[in-house]
N, C-alpha and C. Protein backbone atom coordinates (compact mmCIF):
# COMPACT_ATOMS: atom_id res chain seq x y z
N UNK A 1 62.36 135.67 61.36
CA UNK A 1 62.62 135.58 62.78
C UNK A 1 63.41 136.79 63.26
N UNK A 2 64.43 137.27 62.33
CA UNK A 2 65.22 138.51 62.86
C UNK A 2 64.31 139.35 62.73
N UNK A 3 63.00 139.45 61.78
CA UNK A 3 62.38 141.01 62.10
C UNK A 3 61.52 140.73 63.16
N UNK A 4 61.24 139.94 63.96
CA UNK A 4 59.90 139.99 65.17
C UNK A 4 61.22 139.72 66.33
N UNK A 5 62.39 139.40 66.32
CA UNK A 5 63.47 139.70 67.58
C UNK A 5 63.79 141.23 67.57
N UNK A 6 63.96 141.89 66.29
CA UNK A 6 64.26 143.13 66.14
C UNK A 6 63.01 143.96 66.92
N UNK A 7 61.71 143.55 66.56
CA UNK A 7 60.72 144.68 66.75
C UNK A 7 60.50 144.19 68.17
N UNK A 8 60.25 142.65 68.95
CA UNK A 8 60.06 142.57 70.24
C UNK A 8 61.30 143.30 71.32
N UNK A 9 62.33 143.63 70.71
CA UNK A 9 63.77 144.50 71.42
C UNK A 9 63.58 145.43 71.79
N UNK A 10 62.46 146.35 70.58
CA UNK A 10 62.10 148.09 70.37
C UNK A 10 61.17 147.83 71.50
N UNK A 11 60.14 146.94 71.28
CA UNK A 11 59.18 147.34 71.89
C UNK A 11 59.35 146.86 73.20
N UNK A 12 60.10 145.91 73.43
CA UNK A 12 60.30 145.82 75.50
C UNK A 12 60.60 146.89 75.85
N UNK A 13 62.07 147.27 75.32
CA UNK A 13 62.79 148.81 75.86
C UNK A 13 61.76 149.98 75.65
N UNK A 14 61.73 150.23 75.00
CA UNK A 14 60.37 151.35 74.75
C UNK A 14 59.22 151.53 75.91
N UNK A 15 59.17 149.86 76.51
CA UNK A 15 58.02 149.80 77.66
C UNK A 15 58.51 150.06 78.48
N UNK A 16 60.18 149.48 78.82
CA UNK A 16 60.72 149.99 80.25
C UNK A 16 60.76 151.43 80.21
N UNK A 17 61.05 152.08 79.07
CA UNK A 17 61.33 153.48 79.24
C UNK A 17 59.98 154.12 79.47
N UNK A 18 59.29 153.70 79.24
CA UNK A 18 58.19 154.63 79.44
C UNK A 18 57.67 154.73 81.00
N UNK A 19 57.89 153.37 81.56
CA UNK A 19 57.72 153.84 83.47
C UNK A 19 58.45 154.87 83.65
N UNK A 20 59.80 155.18 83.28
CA UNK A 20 60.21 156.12 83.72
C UNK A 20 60.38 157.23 82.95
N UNK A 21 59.93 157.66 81.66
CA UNK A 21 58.95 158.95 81.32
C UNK A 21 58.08 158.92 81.81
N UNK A 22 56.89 158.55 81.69
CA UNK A 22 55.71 158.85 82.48
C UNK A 22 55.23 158.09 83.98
N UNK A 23 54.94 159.13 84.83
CA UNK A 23 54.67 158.78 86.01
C UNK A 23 53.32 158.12 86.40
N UNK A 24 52.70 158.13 85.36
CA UNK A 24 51.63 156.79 85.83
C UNK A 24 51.97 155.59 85.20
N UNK A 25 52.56 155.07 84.44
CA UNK A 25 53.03 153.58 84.10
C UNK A 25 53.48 152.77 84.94
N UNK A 26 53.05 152.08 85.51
CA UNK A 26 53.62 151.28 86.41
C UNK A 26 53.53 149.72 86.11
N UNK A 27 55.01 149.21 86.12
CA UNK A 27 55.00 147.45 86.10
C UNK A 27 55.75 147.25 87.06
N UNK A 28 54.80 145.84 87.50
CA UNK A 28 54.89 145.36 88.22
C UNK A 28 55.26 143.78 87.79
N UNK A 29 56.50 143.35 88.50
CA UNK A 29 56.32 141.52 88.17
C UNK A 29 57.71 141.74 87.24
N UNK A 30 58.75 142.47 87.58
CA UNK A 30 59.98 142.07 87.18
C UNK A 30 60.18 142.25 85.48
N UNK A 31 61.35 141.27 85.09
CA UNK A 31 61.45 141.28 83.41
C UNK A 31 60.41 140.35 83.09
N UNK A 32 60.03 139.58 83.63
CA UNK A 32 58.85 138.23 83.29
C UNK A 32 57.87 139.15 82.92
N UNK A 33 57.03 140.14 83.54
CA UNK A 33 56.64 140.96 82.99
C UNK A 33 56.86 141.56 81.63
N UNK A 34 57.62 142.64 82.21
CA UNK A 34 58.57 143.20 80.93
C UNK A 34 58.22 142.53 79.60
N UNK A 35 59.34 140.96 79.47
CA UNK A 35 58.98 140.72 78.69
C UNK A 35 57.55 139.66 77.86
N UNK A 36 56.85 139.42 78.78
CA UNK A 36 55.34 139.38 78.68
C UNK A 36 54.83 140.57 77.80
N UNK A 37 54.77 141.70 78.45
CA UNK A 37 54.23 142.99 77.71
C UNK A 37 55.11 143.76 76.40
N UNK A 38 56.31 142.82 75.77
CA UNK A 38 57.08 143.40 75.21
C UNK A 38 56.31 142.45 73.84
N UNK A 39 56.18 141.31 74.07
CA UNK A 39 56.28 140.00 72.99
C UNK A 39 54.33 140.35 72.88
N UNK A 40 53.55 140.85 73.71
CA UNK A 40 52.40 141.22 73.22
C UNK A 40 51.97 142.51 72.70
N UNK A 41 53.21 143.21 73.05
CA UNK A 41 52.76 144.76 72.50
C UNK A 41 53.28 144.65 70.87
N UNK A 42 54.36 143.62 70.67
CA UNK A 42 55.13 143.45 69.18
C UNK A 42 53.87 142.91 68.60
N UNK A 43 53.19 142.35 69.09
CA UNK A 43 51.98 141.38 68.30
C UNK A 43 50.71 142.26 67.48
N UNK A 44 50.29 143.02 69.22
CA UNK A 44 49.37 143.55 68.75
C UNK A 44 49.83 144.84 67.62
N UNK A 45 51.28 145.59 67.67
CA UNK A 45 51.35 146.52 66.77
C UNK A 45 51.76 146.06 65.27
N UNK A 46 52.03 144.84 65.53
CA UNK A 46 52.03 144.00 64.13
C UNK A 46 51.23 143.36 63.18
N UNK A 47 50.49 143.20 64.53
CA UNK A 47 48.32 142.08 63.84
C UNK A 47 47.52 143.07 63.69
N UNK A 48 47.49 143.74 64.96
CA UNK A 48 46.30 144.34 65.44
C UNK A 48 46.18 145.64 64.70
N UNK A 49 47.08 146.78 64.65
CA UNK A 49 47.27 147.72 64.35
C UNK A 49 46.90 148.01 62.88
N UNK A 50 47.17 147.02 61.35
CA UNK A 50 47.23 147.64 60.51
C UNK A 50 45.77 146.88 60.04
N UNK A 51 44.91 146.12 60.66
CA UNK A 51 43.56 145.92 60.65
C UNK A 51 42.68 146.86 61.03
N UNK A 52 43.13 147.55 62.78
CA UNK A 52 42.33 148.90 62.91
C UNK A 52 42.37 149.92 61.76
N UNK A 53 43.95 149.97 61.74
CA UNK A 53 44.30 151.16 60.60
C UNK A 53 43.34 151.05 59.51
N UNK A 54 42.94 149.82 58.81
CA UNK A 54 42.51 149.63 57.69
C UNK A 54 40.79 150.10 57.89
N UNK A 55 40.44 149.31 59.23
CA UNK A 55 38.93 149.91 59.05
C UNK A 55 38.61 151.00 59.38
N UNK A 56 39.80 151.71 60.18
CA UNK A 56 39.56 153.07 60.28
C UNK A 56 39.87 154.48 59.27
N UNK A 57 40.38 153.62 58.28
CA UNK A 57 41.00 154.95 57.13
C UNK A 57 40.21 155.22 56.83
N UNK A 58 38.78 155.68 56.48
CA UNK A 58 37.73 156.53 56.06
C UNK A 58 37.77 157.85 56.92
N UNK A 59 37.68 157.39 58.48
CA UNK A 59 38.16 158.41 59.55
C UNK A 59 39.20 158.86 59.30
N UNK A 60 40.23 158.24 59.50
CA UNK A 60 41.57 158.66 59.81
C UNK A 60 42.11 159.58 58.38
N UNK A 61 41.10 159.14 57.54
CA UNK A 61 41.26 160.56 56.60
C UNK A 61 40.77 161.49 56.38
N UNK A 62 39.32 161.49 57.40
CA UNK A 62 39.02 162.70 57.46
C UNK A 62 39.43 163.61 58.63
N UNK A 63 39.74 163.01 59.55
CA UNK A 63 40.51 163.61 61.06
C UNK A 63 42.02 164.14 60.94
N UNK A 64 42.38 163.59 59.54
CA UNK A 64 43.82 164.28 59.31
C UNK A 64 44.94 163.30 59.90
N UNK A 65 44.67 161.94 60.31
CA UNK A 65 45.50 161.03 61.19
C UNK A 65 45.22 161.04 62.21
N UNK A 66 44.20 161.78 62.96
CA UNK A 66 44.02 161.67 64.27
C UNK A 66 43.26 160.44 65.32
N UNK A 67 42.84 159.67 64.12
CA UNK A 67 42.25 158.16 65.00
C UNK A 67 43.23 157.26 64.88
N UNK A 68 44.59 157.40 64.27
CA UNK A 68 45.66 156.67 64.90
C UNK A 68 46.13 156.79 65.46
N UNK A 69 45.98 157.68 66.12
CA UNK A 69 46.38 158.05 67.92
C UNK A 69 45.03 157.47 69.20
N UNK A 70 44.34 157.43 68.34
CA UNK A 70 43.03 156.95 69.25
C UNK A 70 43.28 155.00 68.90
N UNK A 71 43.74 154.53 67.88
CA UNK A 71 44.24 152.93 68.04
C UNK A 71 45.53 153.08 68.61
N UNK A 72 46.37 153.91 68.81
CA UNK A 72 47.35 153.47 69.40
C UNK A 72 46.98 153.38 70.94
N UNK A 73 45.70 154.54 71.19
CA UNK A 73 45.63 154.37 72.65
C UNK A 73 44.57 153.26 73.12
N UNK A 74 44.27 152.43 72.40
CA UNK A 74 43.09 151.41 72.48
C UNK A 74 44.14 149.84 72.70
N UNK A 75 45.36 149.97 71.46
CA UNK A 75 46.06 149.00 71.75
C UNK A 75 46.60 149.18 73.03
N UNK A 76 47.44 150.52 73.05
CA UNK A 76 48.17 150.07 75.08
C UNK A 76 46.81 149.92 75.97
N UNK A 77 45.54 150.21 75.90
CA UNK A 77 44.54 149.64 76.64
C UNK A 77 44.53 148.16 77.14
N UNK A 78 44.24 148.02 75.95
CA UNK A 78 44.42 146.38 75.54
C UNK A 78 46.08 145.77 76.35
N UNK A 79 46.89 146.17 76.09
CA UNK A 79 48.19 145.93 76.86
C UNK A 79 47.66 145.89 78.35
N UNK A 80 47.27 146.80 78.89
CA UNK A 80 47.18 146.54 80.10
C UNK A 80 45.69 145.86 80.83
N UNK A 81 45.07 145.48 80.39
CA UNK A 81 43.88 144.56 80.59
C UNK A 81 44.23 142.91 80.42
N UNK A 82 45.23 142.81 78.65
CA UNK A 82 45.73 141.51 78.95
C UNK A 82 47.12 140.97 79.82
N UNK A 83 47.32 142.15 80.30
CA UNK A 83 49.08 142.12 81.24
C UNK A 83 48.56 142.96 82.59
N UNK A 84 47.79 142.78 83.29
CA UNK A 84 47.44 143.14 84.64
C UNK A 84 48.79 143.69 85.80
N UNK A 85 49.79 143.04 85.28
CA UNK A 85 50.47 144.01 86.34
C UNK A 85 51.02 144.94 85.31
N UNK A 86 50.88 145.74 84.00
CA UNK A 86 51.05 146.75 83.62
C UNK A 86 50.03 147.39 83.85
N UNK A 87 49.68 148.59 84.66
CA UNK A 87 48.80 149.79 84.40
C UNK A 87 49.69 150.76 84.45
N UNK A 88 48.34 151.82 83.98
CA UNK A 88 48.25 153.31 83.65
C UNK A 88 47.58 153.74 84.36
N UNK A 89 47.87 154.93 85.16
CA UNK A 89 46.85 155.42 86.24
C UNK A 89 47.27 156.82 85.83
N UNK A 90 45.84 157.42 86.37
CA UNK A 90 46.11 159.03 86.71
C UNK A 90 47.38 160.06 87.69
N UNK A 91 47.77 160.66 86.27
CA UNK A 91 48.95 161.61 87.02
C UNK A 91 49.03 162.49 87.23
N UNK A 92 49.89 163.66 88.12
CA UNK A 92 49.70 165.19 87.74
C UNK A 92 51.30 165.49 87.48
N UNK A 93 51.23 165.89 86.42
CA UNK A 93 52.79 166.80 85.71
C UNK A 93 52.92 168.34 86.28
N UNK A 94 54.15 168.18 87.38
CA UNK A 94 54.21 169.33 88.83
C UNK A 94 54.60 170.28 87.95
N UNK A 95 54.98 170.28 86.85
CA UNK A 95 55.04 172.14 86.13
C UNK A 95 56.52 172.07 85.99
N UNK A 96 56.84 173.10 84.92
CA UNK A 96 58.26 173.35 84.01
C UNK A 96 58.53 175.01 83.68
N UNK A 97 59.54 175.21 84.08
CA UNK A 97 60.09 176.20 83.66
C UNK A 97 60.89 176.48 82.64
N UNK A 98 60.72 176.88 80.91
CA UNK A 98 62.01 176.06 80.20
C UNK A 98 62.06 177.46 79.64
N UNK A 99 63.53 177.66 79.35
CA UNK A 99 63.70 179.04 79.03
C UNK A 99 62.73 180.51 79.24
N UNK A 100 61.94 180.31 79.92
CA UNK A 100 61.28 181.21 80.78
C UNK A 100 59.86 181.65 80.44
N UNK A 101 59.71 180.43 79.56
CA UNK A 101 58.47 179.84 79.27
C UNK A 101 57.98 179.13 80.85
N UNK A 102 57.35 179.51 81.20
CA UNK A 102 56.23 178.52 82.63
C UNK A 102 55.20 177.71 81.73
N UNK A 103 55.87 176.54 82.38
CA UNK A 103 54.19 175.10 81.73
C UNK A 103 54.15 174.82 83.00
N UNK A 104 52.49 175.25 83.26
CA UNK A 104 51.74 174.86 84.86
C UNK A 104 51.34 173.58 85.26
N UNK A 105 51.41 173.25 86.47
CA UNK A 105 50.97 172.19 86.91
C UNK A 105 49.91 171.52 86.15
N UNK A 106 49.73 170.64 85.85
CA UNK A 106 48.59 169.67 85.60
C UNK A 106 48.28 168.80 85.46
N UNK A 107 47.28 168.23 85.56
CA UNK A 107 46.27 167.03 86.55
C UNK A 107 45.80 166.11 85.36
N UNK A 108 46.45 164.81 85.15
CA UNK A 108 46.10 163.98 83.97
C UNK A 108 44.82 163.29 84.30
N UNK A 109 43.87 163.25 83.74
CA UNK A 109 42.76 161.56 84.08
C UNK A 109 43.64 160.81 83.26
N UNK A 110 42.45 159.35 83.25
CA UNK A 110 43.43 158.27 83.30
C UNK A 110 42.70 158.41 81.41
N UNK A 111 42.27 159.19 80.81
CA UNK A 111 42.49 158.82 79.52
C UNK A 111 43.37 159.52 78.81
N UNK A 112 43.61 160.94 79.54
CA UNK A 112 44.69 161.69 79.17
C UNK A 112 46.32 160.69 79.56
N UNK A 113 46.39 160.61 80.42
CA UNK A 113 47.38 159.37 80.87
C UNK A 113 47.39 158.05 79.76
N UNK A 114 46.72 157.46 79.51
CA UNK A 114 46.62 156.48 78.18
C UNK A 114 47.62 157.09 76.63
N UNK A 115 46.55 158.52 76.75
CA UNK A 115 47.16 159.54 75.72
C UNK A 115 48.44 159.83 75.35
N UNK A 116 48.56 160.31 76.94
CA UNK A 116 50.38 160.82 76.74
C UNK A 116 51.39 159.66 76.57
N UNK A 117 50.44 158.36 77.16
CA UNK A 117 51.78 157.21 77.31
C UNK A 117 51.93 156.64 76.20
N UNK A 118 50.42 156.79 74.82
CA UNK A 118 50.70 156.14 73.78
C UNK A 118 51.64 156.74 72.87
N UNK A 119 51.70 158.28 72.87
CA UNK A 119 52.86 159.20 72.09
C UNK A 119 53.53 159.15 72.36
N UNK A 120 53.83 158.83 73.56
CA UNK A 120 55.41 158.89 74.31
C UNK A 120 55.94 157.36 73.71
N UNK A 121 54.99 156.84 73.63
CA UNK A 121 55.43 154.85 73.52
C UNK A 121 55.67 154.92 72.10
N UNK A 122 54.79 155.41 71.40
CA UNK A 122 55.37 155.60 69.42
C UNK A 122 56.24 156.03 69.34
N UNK A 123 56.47 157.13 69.84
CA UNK A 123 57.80 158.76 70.06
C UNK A 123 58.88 157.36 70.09
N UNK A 124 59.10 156.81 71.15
CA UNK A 124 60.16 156.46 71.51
C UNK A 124 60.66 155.08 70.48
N UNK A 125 59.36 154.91 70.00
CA UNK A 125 59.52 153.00 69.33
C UNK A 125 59.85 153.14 67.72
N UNK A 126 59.67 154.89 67.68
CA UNK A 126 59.83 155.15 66.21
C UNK A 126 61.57 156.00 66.01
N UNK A 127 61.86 155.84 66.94
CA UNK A 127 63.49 156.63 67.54
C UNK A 127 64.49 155.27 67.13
N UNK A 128 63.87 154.50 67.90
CA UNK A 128 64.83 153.23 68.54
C UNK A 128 64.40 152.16 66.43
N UNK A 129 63.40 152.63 65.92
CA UNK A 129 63.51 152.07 64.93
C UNK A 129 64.40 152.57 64.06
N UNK A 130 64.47 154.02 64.26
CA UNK A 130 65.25 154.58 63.08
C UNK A 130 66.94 154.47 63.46
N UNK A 131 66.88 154.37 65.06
CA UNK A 131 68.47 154.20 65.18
C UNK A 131 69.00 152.71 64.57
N UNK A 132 68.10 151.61 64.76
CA UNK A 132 68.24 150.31 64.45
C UNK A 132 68.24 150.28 62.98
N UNK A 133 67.79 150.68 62.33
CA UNK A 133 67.89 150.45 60.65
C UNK A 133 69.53 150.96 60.16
């Protein structure tokens, strides 16, 4: 019971944070939400995930790991089809100036948007795991 309170914790916070990293995430419907999409995202990265993983390791070893970025972006799919007031919509990232490096404006579709929100959603769920251990 303490490891699925531990991992449903990572993964609510991880969801709130990500509306506000990325600008197409949007929830709607309060913490009821929230935690709706927290207690199904723990599920599916707990059930769901190491079944894809499994039928996909023939790929995922020849792509170098790269179709576990393609289940991670199938599960937050899935997140927001079975949690309707979570979507992902198309964004545009207005451009960065960082040490005098210029990163230009640009224009997400909504699978690039899926993309960035699923790295950003691991990025952050694999942070908050390692601070928690």
């Amino acid at each position: 019971m303490k490891f699925l309170l531990k991992h449903f914790t990572i993964y609510t916070i991880s969801l709130y944070l990500l509306q506000f990293i990325v600008n197409g995430v949007v929830i709607n419907g309060g913490l009821t939400t929230l935690f709706v999409g927290g207690a199904l995202l723990t599920l599916m990265f707990l059930i769901l995930k190491p079944i894809m993983n499994l039928l996909s390791f023939p790929l995922n070893l020849i792509t170098l790991g790269f179709v576990s970025t393609i289940t991670n972006i199938l599960i937050l799919y899935l997140l927001t089809v079975f949690v309707p007031s979570i979507t992902i919509l198309p964004f545009t990232f207005q451009g960065a100036t960082v040490a005098g490096f210029v990163i230009p404006k640009i224009a997400f579709s909504t699978f690039f948007a899926y993309a960035i929100s699923a790295v950003i959603l691991v990025l952050t769920v694999s942070l908050f795991s390692w601070i928690f251990e």
